[in-house]
PDB file of N, CA and C in Angstrom:
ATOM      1  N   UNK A   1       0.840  -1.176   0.000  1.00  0.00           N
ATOM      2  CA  UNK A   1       0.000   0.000   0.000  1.00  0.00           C
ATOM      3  C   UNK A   1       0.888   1.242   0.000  1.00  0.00           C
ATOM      4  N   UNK A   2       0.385   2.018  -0.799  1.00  0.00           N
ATOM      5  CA  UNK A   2       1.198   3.904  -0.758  1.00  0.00           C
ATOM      6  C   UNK A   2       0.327   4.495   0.301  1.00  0.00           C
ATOM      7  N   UNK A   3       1.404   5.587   0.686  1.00  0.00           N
ATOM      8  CA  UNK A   3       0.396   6.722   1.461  1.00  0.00           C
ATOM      9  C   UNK A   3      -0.871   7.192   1.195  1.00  0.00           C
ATOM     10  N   UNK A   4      -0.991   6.972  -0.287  1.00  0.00           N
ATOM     11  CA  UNK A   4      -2.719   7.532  -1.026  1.00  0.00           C
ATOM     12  C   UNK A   4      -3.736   6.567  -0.700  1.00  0.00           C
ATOM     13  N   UNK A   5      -3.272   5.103  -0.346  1.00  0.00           N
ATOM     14  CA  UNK A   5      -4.408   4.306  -0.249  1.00  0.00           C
ATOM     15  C   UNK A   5      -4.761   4.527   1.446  1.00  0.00           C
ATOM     16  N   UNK A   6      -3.330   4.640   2.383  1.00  0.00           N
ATOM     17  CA  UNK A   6      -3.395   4.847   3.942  1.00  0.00           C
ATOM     18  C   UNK A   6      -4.265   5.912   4.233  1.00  0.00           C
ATOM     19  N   UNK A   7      -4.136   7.192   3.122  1.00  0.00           N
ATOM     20  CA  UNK A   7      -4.719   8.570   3.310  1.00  0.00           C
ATOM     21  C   UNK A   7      -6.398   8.427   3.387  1.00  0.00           C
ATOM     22  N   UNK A   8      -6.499   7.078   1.865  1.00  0.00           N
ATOM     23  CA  UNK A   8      -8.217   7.302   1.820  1.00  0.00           C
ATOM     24  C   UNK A   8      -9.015   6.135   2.505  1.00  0.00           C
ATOM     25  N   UNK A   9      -7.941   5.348   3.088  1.00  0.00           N
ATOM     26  CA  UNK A   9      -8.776   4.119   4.160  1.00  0.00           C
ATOM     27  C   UNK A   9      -9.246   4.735   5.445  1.00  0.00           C
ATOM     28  N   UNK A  10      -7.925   5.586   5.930  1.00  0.00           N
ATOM     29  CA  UNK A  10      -8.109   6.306   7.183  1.00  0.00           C
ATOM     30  C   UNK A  10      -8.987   7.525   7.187  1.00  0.00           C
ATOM     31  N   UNK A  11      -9.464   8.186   5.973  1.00  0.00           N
ATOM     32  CA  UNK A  11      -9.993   9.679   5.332  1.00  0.00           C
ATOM     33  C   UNK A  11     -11.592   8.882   6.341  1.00  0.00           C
ATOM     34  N   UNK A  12     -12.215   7.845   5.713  1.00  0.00           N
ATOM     35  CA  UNK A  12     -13.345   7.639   6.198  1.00  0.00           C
ATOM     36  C   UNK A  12     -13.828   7.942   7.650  1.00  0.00           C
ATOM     37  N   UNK A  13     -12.640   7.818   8.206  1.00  0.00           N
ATOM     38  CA  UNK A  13     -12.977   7.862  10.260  1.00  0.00           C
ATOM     39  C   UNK A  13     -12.681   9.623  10.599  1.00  0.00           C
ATOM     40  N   UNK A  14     -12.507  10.106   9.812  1.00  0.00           N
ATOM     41  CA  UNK A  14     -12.227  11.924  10.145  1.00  0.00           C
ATOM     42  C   UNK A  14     -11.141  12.563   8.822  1.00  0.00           C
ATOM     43  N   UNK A  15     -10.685  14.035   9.766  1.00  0.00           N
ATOM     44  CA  UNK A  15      -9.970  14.328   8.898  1.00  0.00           C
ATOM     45  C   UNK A  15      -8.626  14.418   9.032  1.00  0.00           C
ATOM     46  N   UNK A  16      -7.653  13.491   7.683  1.00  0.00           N
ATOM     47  CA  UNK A  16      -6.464  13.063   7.788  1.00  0.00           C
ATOM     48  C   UNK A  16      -5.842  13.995   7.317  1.00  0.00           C
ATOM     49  N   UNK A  17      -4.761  14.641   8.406  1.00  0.00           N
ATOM     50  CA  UNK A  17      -3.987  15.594   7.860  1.00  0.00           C
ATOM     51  C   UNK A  17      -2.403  15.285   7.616  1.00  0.00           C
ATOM     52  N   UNK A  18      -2.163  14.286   7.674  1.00  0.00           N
ATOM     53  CA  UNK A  18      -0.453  13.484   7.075  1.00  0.00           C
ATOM     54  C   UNK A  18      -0.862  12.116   7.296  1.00  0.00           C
ATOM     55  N   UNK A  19       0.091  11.124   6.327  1.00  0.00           N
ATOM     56  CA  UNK A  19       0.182  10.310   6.564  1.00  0.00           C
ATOM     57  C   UNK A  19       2.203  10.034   6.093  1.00  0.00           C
ATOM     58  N   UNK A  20       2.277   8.986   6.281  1.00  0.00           N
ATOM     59  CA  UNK A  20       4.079   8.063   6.277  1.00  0.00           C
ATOM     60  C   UNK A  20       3.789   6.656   6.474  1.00  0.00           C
ATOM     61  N   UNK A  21       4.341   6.272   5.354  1.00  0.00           N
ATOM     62  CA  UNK A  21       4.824   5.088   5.360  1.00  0.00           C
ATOM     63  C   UNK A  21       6.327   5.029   4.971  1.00  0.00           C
ATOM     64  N   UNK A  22       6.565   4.294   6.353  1.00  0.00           N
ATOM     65  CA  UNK A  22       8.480   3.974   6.804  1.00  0.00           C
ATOM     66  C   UNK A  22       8.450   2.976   5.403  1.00  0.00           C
ATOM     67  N   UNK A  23      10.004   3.167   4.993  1.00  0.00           N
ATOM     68  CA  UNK A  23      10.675   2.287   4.066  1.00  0.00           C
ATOM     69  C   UNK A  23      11.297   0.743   4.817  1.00  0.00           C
ATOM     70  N   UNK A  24      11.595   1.647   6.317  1.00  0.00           N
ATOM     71  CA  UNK A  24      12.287   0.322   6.788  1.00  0.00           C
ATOM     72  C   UNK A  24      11.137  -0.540   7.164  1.00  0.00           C
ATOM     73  N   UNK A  25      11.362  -1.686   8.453  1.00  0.00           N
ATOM     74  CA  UNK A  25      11.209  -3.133   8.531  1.00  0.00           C
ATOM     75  C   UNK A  25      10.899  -2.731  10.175  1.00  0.00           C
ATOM     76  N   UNK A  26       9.984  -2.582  10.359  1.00  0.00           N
ATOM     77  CA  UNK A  26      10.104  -2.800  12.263  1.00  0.00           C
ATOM     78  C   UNK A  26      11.043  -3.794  12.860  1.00  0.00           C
ATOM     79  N   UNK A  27      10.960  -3.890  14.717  1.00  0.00           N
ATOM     80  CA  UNK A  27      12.276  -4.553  14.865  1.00  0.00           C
ATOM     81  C   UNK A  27      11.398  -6.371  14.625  1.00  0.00           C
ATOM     82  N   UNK A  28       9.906  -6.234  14.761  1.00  0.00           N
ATOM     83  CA  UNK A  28       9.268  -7.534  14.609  1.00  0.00           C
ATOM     84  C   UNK A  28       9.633  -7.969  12.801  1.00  0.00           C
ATOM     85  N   UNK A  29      10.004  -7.232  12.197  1.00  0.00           N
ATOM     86  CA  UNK A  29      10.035  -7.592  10.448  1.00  0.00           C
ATOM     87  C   UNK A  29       8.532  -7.109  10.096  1.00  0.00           C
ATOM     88  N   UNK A  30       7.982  -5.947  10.196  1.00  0.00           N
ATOM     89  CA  UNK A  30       6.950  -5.643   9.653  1.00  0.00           C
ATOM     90  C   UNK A  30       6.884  -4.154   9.125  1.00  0.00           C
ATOM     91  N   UNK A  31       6.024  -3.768   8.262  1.00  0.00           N
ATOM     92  CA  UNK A  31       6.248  -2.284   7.401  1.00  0.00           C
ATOM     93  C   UNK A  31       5.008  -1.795   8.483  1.00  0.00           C
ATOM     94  N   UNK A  32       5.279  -0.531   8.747  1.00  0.00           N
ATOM     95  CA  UNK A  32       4.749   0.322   9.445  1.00  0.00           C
ATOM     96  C   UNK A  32       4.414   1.957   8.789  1.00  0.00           C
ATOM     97  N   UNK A  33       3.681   2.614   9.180  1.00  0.00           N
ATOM     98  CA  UNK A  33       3.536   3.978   8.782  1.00  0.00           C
ATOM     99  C   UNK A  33       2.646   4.864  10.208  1.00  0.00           C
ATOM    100  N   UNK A  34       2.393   5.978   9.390  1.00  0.00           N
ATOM    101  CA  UNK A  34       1.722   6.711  10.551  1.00  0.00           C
ATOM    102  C   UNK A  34       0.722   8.079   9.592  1.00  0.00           C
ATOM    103  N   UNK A  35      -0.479   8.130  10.634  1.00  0.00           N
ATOM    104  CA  UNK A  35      -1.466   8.305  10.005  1.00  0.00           C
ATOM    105  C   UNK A  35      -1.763   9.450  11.349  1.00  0.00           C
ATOM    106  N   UNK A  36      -1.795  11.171  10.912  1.00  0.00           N
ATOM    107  CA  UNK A  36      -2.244  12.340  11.857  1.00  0.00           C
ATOM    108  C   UNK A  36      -3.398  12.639  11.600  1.00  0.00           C
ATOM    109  N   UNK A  37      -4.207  12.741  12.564  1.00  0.00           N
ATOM    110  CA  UNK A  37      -5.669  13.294  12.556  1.00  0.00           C
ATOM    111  C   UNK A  37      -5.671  14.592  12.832  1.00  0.00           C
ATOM    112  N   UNK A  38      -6.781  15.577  12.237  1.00  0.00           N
ATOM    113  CA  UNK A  38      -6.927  17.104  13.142  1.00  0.00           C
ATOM    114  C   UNK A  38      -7.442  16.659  14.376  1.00  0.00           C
ATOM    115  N   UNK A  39      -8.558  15.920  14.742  1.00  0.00           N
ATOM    116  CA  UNK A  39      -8.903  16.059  15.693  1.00  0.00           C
ATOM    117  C   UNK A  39      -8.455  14.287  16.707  1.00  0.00           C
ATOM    118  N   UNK A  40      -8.511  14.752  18.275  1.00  0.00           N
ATOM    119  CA  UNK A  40      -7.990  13.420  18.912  1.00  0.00           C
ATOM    120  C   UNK A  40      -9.451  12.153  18.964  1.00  0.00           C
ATOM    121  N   UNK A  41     -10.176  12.966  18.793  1.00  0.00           N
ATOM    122  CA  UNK A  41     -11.892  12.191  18.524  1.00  0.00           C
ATOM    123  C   UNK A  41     -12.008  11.384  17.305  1.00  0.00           C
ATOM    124  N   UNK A  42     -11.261  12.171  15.995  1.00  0.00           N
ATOM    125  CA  UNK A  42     -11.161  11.437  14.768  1.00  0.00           C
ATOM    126  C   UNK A  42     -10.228  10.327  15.245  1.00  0.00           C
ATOM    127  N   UNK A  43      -9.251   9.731  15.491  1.00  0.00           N
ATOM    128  CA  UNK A  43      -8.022   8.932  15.666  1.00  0.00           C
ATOM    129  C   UNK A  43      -8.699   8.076  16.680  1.00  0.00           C
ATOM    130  N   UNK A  44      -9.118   8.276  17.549  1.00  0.00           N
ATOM    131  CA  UNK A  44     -10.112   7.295  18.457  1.00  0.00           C
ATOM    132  C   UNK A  44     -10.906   6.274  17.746  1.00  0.00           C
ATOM    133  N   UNK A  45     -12.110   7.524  16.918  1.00  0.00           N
ATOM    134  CA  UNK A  45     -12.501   6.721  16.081  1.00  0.00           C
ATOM    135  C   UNK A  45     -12.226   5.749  15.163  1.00  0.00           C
ATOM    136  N   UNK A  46     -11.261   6.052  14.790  1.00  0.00           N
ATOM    137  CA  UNK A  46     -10.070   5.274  13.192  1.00  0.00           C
ATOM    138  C   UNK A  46      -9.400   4.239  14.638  1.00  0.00           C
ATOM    139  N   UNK A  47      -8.796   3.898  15.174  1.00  0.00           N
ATOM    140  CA  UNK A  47      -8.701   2.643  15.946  1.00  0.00           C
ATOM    141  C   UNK A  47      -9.194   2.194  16.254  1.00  0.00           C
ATOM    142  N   UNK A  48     -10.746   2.778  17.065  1.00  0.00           N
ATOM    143  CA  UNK A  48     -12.062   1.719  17.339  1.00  0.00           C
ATOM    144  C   UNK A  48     -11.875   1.190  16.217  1.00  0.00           C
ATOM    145  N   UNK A  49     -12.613   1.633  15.012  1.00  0.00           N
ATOM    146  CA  UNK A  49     -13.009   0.455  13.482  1.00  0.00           C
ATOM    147  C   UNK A  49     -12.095   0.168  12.846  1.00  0.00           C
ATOM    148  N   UNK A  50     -10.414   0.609  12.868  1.00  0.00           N
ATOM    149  CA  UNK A  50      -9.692  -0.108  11.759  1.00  0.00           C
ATOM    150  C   UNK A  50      -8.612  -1.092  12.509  1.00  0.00           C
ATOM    151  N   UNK A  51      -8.794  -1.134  14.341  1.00  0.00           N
ATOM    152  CA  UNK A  51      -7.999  -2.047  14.276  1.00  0.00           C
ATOM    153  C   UNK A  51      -7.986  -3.974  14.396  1.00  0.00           C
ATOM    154  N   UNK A  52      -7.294  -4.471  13.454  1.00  0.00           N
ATOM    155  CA  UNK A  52      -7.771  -5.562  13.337  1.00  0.00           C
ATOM    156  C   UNK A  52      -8.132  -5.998  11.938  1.00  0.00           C
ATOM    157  N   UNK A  53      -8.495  -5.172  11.503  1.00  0.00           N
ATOM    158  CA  UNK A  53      -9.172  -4.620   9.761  1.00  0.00           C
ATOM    159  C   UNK A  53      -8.232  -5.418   8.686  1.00  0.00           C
ATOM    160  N   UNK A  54      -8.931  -6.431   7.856  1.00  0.00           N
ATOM    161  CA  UNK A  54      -7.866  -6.855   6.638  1.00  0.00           C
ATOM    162  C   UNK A  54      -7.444  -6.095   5.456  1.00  0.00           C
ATOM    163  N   UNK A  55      -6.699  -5.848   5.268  1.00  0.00           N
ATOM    164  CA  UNK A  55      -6.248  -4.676   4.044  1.00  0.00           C
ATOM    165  C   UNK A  55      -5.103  -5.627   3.000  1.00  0.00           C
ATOM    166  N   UNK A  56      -5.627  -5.720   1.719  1.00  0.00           N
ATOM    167  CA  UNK A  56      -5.129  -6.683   0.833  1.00  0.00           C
ATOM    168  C   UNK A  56      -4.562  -8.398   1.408  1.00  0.00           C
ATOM    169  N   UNK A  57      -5.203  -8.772   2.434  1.00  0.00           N
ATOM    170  CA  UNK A  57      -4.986  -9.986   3.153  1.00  0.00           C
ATOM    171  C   UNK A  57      -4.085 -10.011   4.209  1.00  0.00           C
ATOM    172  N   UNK A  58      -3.904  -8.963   4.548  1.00  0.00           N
ATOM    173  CA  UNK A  58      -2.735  -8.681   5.823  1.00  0.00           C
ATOM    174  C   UNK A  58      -4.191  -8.065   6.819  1.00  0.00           C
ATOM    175  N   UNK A  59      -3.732  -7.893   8.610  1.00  0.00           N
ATOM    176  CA  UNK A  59      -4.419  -7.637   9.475  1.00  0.00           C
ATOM    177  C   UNK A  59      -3.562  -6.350   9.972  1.00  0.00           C
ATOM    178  N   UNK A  60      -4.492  -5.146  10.043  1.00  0.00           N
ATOM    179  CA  UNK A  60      -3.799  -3.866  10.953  1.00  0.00           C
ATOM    180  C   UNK A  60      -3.704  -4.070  12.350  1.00  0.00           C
ATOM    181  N   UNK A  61      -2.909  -3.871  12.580  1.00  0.00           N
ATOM    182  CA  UNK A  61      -2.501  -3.566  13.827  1.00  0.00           C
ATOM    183  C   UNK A  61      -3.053  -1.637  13.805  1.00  0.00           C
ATOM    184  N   UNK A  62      -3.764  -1.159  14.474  1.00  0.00           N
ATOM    185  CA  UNK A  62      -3.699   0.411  14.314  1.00  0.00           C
ATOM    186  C   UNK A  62      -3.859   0.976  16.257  1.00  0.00           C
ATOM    187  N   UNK A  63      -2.750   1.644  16.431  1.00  0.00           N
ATOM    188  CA  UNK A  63      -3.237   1.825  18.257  1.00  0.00           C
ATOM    189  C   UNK A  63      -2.524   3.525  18.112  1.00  0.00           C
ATOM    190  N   UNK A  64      -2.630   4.418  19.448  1.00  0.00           N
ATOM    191  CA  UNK A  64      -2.514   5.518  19.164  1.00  0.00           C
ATOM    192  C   UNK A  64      -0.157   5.231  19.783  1.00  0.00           C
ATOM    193  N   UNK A  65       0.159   6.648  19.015  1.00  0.00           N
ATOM    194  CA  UNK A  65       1.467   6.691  18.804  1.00  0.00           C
ATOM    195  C   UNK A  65       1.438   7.552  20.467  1.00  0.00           C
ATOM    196  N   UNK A  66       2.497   6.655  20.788  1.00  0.00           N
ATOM    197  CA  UNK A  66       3.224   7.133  22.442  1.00  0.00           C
ATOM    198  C   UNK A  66       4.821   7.676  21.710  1.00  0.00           C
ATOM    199  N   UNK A  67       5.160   8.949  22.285  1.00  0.00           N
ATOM    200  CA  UNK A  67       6.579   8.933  22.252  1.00  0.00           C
ATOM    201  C   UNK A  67       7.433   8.139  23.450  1.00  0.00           C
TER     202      UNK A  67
END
């Protein structure tokens, strides 16, 4: 998946104002990205319903970003 498909899966739960998808490999061997909401209500929402979610036969993992 590109950032355009992350932009309009996640677009449905509010409004997406960046998205990234890392080139590298997490330390588990998995591709990761990151997806900013305007609001913290939108991003709530978008993890209630997308996490778990199959996207081209793979399962999201989606939870909120801790520094």
């Amino acid at each position: 998946m590109q950032w355009k498909g992350l932009w309009h899966l996640f677009a449905r739960h509010g409004e997406v104002t960046r998205t990234y998808i890392a080139w590298k490999l997490s330390r588990g061997g998995k591709r990761f990205g990151f997806v900013s909401f305007g609001e913290d209500s939108d991003a709530a929402r978008a993890i209630e319903r997308l996490d778990g979610f199959n996207v081209y036969g793979y399962r999201l993992t989606v939870k909120d970003f801790k520094f």
